[in-house]
C-alpha atoms as a PDB file:
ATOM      1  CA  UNK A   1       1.827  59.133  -1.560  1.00  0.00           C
ATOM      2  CA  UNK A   2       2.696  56.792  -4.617  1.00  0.00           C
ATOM      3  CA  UNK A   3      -0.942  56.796  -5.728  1.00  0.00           C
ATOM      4  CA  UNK A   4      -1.264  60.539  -5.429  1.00  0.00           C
ATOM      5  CA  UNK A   5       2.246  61.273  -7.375  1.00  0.00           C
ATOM      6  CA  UNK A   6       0.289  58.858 -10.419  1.00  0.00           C
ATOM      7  CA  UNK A   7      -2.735  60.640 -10.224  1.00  0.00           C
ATOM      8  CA  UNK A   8      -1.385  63.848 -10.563  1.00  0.00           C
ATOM      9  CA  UNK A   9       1.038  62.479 -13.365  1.00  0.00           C
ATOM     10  CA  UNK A  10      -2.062  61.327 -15.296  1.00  0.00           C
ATOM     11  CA  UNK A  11      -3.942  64.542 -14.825  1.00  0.00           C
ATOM     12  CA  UNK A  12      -1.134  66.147 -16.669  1.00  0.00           C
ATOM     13  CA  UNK A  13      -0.642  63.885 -19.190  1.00  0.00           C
ATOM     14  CA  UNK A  14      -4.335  64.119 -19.497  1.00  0.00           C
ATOM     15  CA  UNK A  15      -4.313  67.874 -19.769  1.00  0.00           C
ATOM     16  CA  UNK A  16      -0.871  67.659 -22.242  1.00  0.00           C
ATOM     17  CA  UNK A  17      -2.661  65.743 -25.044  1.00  0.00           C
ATOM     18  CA  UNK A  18      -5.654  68.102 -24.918  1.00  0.00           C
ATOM     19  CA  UNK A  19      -3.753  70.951 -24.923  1.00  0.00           C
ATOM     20  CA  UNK A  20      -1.445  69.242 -27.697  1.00  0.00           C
ATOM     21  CA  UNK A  21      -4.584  68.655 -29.757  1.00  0.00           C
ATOM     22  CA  UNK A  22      -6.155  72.404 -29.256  1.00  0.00           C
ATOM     23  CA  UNK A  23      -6.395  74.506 -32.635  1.00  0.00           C
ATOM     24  CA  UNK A  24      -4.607  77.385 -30.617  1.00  0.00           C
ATOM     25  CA  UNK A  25      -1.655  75.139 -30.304  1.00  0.00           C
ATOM     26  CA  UNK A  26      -0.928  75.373 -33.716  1.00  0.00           C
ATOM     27  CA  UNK A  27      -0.793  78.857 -33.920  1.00  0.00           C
ATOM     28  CA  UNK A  28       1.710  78.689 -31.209  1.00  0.00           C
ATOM     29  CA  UNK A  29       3.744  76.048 -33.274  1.00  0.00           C
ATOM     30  CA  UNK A  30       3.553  78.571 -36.584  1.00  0.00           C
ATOM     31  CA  UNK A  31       4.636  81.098 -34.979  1.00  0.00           C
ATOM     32  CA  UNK A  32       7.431  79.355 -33.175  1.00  0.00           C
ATOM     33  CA  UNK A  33       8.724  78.507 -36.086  1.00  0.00           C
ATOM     34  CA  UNK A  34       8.544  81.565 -37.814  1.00  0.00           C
ATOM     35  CA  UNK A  35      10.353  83.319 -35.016  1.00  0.00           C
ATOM     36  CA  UNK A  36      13.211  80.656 -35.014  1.00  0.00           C
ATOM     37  CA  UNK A  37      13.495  81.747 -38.793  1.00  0.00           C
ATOM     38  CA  UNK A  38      13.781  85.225 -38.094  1.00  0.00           C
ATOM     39  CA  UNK A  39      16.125  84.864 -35.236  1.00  0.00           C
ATOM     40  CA  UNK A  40      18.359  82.619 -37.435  1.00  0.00           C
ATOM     41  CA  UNK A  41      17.998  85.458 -40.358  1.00  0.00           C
ATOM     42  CA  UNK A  42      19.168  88.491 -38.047  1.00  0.00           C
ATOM     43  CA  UNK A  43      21.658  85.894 -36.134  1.00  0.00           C
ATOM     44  CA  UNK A  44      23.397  85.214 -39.643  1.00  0.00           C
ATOM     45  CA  UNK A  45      23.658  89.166 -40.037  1.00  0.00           C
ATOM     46  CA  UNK A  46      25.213  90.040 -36.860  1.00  0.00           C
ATOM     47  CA  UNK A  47      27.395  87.129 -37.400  1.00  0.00           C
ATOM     48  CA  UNK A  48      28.512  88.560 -40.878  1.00  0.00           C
ATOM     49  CA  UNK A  49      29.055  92.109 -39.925  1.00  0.00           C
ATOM     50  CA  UNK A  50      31.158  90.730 -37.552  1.00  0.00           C
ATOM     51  CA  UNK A  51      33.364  88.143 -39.718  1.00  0.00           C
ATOM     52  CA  UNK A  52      33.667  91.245 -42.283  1.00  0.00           C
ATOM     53  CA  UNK A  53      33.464  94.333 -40.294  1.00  0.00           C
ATOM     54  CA  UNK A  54      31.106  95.216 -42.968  1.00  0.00           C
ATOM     55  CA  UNK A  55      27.470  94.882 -43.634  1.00  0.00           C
ATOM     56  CA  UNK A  56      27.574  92.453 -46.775  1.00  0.00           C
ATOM     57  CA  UNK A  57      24.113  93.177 -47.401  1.00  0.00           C
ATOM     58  CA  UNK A  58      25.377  96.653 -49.132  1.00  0.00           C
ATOM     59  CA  UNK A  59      27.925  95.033 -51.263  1.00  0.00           C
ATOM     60  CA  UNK A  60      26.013  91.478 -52.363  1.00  0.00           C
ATOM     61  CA  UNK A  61      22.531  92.147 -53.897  1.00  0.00           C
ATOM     62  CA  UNK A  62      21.237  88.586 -53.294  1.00  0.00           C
ATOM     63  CA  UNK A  63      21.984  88.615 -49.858  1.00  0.00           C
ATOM     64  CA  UNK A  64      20.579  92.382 -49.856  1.00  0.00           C
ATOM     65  CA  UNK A  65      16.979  91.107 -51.256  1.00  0.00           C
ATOM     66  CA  UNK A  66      17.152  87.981 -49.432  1.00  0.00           C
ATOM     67  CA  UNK A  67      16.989  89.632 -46.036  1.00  0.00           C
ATOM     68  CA  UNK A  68      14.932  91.588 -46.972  1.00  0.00           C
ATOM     69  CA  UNK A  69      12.282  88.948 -48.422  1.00  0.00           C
ATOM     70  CA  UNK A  70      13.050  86.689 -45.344  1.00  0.00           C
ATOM     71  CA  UNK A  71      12.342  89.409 -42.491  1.00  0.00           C
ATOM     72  CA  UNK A  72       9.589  90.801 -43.890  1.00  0.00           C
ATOM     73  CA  UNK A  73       7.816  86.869 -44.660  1.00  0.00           C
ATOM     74  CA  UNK A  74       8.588  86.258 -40.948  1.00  0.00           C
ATOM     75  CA  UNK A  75       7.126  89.391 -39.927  1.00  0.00           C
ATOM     76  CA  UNK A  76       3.901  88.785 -41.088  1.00  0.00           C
ATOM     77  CA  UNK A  77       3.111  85.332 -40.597  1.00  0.00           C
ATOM     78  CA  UNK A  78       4.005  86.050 -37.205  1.00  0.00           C
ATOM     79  CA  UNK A  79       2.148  88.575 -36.379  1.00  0.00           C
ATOM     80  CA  UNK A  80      -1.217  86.910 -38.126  1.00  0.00           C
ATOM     81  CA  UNK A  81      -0.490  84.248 -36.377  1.00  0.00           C
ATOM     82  CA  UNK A  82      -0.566  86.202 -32.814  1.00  0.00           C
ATOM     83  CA  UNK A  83      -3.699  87.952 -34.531  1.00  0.00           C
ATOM     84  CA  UNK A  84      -5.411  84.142 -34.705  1.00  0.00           C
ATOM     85  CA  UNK A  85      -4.806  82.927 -31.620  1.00  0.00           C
ATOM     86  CA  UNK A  86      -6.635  85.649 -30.403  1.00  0.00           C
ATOM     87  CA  UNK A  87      -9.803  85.301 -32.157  1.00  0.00           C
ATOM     88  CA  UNK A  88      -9.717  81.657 -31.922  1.00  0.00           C
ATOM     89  CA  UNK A  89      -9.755  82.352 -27.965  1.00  0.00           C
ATOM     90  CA  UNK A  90     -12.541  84.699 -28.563  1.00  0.00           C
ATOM     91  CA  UNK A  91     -14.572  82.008 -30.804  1.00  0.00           C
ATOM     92  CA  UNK A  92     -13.678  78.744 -28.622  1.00  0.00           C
ATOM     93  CA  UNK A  93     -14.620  80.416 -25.228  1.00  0.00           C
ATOM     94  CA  UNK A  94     -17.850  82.310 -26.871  1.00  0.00           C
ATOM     95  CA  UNK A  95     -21.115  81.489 -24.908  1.00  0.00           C
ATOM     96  CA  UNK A  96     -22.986  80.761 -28.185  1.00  0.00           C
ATOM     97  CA  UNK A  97     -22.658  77.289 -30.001  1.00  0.00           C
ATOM     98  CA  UNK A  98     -22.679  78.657 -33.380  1.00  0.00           C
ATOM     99  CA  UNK A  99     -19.862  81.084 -32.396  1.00  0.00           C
ATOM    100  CA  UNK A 100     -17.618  78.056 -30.736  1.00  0.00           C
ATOM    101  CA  UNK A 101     -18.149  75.774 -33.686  1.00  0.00           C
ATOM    102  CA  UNK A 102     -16.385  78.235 -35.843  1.00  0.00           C
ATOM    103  CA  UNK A 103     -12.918  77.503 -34.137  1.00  0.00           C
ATOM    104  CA  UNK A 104     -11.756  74.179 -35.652  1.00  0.00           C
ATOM    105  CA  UNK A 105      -8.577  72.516 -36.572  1.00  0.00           C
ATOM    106  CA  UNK A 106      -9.630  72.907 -40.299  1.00  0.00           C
ATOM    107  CA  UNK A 107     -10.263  76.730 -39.962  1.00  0.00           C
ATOM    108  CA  UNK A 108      -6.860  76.549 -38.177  1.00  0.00           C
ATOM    109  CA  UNK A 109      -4.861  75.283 -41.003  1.00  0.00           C
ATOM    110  CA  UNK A 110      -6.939  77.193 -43.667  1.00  0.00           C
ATOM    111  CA  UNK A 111      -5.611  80.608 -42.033  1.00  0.00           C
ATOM    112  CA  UNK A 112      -2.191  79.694 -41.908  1.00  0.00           C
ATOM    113  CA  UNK A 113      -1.892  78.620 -45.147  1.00  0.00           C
ATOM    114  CA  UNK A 114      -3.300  81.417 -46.623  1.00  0.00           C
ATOM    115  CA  UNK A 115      -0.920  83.907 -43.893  1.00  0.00           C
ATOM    116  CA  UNK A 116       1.950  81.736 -45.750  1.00  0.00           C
ATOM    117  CA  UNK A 117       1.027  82.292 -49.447  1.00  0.00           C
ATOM    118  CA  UNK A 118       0.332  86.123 -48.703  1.00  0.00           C
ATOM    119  CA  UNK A 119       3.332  87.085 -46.883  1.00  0.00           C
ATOM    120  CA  UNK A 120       4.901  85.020 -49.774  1.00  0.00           C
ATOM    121  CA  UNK A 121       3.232  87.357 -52.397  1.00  0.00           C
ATOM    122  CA  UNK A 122       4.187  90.646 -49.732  1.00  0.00           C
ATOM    123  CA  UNK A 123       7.752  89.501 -49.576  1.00  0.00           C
ATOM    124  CA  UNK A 124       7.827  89.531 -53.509  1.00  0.00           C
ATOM    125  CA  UNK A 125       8.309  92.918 -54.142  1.00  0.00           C
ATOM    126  CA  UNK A 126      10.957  93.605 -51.953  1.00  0.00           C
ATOM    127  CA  UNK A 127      13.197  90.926 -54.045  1.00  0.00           C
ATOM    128  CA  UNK A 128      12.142  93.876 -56.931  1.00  0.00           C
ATOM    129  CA  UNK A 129      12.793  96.686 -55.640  1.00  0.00           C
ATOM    130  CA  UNK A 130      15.585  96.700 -53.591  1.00  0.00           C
ATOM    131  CA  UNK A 131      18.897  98.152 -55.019  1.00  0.00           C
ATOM    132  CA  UNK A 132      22.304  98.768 -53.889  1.00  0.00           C
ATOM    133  CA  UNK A 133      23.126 102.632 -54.559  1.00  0.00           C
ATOM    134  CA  UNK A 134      26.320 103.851 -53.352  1.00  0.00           C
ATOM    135  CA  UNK A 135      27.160 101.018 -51.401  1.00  0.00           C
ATOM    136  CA  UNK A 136      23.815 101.249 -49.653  1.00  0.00           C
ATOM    137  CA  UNK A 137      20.870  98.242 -49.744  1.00  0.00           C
ATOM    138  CA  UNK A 138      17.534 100.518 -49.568  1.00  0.00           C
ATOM    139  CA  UNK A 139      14.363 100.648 -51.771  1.00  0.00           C
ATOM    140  CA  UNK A 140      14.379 103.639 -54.079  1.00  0.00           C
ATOM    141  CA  UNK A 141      12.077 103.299 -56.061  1.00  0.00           C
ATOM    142  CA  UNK A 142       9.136 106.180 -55.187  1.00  0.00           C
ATOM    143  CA  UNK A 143       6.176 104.076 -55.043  1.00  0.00           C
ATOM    144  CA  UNK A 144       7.403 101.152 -52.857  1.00  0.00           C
ATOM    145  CA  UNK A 145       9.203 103.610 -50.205  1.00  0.00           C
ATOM    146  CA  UNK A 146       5.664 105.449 -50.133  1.00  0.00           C
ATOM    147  CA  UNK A 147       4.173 101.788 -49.105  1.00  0.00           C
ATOM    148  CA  UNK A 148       6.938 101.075 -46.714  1.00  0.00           C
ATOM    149  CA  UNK A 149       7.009 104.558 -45.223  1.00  0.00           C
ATOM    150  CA  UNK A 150       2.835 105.022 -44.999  1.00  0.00           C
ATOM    151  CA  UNK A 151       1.519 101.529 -44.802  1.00  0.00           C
ATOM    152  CA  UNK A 152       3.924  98.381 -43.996  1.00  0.00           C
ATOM    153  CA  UNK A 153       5.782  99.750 -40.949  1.00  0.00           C
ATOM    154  CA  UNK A 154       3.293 101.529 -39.044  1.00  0.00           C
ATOM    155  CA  UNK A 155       0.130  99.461 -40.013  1.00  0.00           C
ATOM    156  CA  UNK A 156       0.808  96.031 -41.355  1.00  0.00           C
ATOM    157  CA  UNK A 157       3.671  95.271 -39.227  1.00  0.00           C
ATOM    158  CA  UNK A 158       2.143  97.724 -36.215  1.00  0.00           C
ATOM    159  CA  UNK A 159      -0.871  99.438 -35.003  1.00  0.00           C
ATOM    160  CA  UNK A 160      -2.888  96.515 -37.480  1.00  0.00           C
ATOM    161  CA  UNK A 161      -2.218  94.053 -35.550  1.00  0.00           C
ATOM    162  CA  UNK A 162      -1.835  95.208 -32.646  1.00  0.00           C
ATOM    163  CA  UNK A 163      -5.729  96.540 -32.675  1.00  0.00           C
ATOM    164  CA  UNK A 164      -6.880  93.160 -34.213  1.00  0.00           C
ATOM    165  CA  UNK A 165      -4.925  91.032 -31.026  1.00  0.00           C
ATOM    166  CA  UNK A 166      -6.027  93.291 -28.332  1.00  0.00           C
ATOM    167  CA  UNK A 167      -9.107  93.640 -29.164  1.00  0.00           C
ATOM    168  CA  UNK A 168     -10.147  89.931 -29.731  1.00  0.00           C
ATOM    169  CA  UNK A 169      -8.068  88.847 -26.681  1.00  0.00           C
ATOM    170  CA  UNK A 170     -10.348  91.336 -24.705  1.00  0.00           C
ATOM    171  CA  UNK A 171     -13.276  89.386 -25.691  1.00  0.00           C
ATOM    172  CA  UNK A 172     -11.685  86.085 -24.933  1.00  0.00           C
ATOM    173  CA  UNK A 173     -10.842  87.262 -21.542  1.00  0.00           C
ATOM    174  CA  UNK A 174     -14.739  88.461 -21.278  1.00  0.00           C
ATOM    175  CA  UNK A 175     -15.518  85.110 -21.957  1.00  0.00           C
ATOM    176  CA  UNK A 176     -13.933  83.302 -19.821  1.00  0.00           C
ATOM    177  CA  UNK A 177     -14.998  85.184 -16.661  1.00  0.00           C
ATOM    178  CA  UNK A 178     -18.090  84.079 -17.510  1.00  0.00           C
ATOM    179  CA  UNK A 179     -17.580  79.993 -18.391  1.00  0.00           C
ATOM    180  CA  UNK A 180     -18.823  79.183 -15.108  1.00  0.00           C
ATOM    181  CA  UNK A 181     -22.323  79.474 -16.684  1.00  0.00           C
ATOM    182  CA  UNK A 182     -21.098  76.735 -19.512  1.00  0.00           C
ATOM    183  CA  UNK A 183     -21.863  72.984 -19.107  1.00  0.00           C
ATOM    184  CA  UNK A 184     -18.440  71.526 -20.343  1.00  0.00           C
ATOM    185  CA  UNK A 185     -15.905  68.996 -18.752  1.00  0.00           C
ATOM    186  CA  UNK A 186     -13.399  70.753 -16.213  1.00  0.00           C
ATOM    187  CA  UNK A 187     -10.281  69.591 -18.695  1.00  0.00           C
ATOM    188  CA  UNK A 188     -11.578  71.802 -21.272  1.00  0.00           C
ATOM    189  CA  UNK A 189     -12.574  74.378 -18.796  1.00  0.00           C
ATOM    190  CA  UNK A 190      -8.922  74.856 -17.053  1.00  0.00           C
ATOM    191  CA  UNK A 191      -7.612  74.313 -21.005  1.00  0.00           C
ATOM    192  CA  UNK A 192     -10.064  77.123 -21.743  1.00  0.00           C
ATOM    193  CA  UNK A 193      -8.668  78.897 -19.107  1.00  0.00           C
ATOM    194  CA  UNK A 194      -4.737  78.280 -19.631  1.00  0.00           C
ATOM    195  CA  UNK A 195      -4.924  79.235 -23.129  1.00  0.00           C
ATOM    196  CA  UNK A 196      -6.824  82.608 -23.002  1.00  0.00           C
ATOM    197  CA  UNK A 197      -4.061  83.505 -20.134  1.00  0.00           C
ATOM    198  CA  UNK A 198      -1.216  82.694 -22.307  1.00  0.00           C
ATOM    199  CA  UNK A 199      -2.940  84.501 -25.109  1.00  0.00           C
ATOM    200  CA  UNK A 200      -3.901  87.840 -23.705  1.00  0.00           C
ATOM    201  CA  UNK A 201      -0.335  87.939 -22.064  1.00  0.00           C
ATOM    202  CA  UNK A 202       0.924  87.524 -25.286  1.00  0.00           C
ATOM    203  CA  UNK A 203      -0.903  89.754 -26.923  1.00  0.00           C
ATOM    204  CA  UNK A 204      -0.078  92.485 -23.924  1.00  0.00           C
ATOM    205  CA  UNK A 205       3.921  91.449 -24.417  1.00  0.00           C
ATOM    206  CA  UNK A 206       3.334  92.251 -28.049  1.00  0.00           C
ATOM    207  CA  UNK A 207       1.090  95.425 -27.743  1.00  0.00           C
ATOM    208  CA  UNK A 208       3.829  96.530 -25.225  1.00  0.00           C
ATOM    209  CA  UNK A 209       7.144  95.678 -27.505  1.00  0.00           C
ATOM    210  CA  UNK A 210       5.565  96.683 -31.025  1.00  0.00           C
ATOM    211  CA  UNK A 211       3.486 100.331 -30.275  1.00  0.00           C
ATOM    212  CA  UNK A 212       6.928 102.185 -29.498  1.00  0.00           C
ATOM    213  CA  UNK A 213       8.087 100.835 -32.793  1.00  0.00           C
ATOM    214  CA  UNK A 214       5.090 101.567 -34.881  1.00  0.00           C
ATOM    215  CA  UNK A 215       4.903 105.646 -33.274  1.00  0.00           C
ATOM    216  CA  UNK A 216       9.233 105.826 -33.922  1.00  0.00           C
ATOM    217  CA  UNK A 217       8.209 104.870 -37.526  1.00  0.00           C
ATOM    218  CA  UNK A 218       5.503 106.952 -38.227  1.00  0.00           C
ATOM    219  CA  UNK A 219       7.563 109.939 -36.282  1.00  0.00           C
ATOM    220  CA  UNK A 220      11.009 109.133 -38.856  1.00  0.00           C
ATOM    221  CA  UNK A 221       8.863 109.104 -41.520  1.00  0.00           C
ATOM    222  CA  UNK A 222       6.114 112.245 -40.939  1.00  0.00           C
ATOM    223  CA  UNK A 223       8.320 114.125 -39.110  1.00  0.00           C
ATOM    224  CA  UNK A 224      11.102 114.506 -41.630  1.00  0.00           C
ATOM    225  CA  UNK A 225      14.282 114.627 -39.543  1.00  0.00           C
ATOM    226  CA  UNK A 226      16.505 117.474 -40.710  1.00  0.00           C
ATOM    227  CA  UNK A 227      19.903 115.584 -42.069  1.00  0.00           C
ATOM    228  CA  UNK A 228      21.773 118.364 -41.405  1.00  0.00           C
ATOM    229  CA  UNK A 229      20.814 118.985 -37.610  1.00  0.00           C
ATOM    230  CA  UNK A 230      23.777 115.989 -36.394  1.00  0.00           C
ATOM    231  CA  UNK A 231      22.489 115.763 -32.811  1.00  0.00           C
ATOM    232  CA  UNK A 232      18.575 115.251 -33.224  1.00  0.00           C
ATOM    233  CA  UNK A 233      19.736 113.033 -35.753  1.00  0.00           C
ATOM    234  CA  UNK A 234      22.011 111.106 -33.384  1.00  0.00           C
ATOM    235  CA  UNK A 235      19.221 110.756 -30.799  1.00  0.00           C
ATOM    236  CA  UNK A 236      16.825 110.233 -33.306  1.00  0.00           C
ATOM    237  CA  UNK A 237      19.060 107.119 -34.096  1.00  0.00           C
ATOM    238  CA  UNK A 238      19.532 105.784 -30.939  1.00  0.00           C
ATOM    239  CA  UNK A 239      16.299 106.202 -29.592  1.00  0.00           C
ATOM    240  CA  UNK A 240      15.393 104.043 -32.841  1.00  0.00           C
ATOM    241  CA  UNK A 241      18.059 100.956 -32.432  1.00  0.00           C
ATOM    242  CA  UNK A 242      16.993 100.689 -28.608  1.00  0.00           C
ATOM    243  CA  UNK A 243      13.061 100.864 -29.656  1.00  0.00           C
ATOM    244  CA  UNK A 244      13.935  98.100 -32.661  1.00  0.00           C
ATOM    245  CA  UNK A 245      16.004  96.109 -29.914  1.00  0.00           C
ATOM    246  CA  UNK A 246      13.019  95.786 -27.951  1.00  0.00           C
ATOM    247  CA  UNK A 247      10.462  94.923 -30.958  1.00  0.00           C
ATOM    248  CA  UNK A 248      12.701  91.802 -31.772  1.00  0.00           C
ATOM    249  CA  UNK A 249      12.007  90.669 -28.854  1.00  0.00           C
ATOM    250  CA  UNK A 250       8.799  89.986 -30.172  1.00  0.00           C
ATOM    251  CA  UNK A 251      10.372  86.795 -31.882  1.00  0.00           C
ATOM    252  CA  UNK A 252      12.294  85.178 -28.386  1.00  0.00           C
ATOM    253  CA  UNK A 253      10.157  85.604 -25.735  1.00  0.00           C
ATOM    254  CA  UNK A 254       6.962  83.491 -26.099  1.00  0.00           C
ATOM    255  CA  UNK A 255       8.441  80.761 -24.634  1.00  0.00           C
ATOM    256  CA  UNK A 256       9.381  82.599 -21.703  1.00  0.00           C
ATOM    257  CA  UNK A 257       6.162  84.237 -21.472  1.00  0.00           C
ATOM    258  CA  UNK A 258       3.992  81.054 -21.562  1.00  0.00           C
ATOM    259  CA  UNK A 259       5.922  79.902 -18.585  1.00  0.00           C
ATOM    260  CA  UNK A 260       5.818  82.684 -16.437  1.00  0.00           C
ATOM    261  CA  UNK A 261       1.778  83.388 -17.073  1.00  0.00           C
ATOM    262  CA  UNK A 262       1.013  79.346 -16.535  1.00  0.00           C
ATOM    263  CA  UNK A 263       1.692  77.463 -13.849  1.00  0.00           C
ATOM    264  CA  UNK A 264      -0.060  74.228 -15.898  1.00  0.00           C
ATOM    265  CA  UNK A 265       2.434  74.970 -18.789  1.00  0.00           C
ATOM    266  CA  UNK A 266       5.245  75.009 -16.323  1.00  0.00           C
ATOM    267  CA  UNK A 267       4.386  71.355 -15.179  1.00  0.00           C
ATOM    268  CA  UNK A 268       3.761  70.407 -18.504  1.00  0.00           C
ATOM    269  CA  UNK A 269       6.939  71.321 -19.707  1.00  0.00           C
ATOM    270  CA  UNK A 270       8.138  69.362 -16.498  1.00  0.00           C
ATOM    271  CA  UNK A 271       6.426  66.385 -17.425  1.00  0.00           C
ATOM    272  CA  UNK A 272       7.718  66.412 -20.747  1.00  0.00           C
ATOM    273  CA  UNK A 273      11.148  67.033 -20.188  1.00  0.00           C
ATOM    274  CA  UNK A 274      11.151  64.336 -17.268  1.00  0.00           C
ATOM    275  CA  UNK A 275       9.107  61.881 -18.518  1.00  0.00           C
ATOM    276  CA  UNK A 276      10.225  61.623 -22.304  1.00  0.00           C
ATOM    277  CA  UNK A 277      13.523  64.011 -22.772  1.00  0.00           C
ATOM    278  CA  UNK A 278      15.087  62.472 -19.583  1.00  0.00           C
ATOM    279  CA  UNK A 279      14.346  58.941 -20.331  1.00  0.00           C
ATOM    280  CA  UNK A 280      15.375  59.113 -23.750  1.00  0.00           C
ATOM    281  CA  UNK A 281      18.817  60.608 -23.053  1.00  0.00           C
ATOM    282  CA  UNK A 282      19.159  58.115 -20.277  1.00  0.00           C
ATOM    283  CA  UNK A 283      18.530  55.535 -22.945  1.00  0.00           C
ATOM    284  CA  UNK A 284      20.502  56.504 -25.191  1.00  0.00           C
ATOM    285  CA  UNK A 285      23.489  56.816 -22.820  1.00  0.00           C
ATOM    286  CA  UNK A 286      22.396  52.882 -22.228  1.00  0.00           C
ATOM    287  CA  UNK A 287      23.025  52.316 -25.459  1.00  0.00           C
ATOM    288  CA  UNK A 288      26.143  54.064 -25.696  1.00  0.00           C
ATOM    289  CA  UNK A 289      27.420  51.928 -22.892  1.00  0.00           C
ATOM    290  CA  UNK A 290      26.154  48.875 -23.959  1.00  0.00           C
ATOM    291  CA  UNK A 291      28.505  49.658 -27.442  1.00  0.00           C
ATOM    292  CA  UNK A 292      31.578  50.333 -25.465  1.00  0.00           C
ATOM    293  CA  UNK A 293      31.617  47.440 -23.380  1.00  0.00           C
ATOM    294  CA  UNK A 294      29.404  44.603 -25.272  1.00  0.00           C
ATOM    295  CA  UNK A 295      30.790  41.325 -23.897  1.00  0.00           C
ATOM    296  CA  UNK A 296      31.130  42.840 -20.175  1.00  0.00           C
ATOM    297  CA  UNK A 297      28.714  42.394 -17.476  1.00  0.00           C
ATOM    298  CA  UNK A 298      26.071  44.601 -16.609  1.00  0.00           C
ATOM    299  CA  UNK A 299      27.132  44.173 -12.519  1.00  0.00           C
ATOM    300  CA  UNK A 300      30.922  45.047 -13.654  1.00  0.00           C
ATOM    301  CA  UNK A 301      29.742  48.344 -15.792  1.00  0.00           C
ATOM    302  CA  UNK A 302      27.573  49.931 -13.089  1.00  0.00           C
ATOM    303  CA  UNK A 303      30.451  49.782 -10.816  1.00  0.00           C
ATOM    304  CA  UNK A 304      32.667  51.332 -12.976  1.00  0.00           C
ATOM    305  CA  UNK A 305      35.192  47.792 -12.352  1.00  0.00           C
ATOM    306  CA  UNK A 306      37.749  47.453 -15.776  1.00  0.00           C
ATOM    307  CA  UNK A 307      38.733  44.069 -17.101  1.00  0.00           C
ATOM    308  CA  UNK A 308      42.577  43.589 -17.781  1.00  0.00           C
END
C-alpha cells in the first residue's frame, strides 16, 4: 500500500514538472496574471463608486484615462494569450516534425512580448482621447469612437479572437485523436492530452462568454437605439450589464475551468498544496512556536503543559 501511495506520488510529481516546463504553461501564467490585473482594476472601481456614491472616473481625468488604458491592455494580452495557447496545442500535437518543432519556449516568450508592447501601443490612444464632457468620461473625438464602435469591440476584443481560438483548438483536438499513431513517451502523451482538454474548454468557456458581448456591441452600435424611446432603451441597458457581467467572467474562471475539465490538474493541485503549501505552513507554525517558547521542551509544548 505504502509503495503504491509513492509510486503514484512520483508519477505526479513526474507529470507536475513536465507540465510546469510546457510552453503552454506560460501562456496560462500570462494570462493569469493579466486577469488578476483586470480584476484588481474593475475591483478598485466598484470599490470607489461605493466609498463615493459616485463614479470618480467622471470627475478625475487621470483616473478616467487610466482605466481606460489598464482595461483595454488587459483585454488584449489576454485574449492573445488564449489565442496562443491554442495554436501552440495545434503545433505541439501536429503529426509532422517540422510542424511540432515550431512550438518552443523561445517562440513562447517571443509572442508574449510582442502581445505586451502592442497592447501597450493600443492602450496609448485611449490616454489621448478620452475627455470628461459634462461630467461624463467617454471618447469624443470622431475618429477614435469610429475605431471603438466598428473595430475594437466587436473584432479585436470579439469575433477576432474568438475565430482564431476556436479554430486552432479544433485542430489541436484533431490531433490528438489521432496521437496514438505517434512514437512518443506516455508522459508527454497524457501531457499532450491534458493540455489540449484544458485548452479547447477554455477556448469553448470563452467562445461561450465573449460572442453575446461582441453581437450586443455591434447591435448598440449599428442599430442606433432611439434615445428618446425610454423602455427599449432600458432593456437595451440591462440586457447589456447582464451580457458584460458574463464576459468578465472571462478573467475569473480559468482556474475553475482547468479543474473541472482535468482530473490530472486536480491531483496536481493536490500534490502541490499537500506536499509544499501544507508543509510549509506547518513549518512555519514550528517556527512560530519554537519563538514563543525557546528555552521550553519540545515534550512540554506538544502537550500544551505551561511552566509557572
Amino acid at each position: 500500500m505504502a509503495s503504491s501511495t509513492t509510486i503514484d506520488i512520483l508519477r505526479i510529481s513526474q507529470t507536475y514538472k513536465a507540465f510546469r516546463n510546457n510552453q503552454c504553461v506560460l501562456y496560462f501564467v500570462t494570462e493569469s496574471i493579466s486577469n488578476i490585473c483586470q480584476l484588481i482594476i474593475y475591483f478598485v472601481i466598484y470599490v470607489l463608486i461605493t466609498l463615493n456614491d459616485i463614479d470618480p472616473g467622471n470627475s478625475t481625468l487621470f483616473w478616467c484615462k487610466f482605466r481606460a488604458m489598464m482595461i483595454a491592455l488587459c483585454t488584449v494580452i489576454s485574449f492573445s494569450t488564449i489565442c496562443f495557447s491554442a495554436c501552440d496545442q495545434y503545433l505541439s500535437t501536429n503529426l509532422q516534425f517540422n510542424i511540432r518543432k515550431l512550438s518552443t519556449t523561445k517562440l513562447a516568450q517571443i509572442l508574449i512580448f510582442t502581445a505586451i508592447v502592442i497592447s501597450i501601443l493600443h492602450a496609448i490612444p485611449f490616454a489621448i482621447f478620452l475627455e470628461i464632457r459634462a461630467s461624463l468620461c467617454r471618447v469624443f473625438n470622431p475618429i477614435m469612437s469610429q475605431y471603438l464602435s466598428f473595430f475594437y469591440y466587436p473584432i479585436l476584443s470579439g469575433l477576432l479572437p474568438i475565430f482564431i481560438a476556436s479554430l486552432f483548438s479544433i485542430l489541436a483536438y484533431h490531433n490528438v485523436r489521432r496521437i496514438v499513431r505517434r512514437q512518443i513517451p506516455i508522459v508527454r502523451r497524457r501531457l499532450d492530452r491534458q493540455l489540449t482538454a484544458m485548452v479547447l474548454v477554455r477556448v469553448i468557456t470563452f467562445v461561450i462568454l465573449t460572442l453575446p458581448y461582441a453581437i450586443q456591441r455591434m447591435y448598440t452600435y449599428l442599430a442606433k437605439v432611439d434615445q428618446s424611446n425610454l423602455f427599449l432603451l432600458a432593456i437595451n441597458t440591462l440586457v447589456a450589464g447582464i451580457i458584460s457581467s458574463f464576459f468578465n467572467l472571462n478573467y475569473a474562471v480559468s482556474f475553475y475551468i482547468f479543474i473541472a475539465s482535468s482530473s490530472r490538474f486536480r491531483r496536481q493541485v493536490k500534490h502541490i498544496l499537500l506536499k509544499n503549501c501544507w508543509r510549509r505552513l506547518k513549518q512555519w507554525f514550528s517556527c512560530n512556536e519554537n519563538q514563543i517558547h525557546p528555552n521550553m521542551p519540545t515534550q512540554l509544548v506538544d502537550s500544551g503543559i505551561e511552566l509557572q
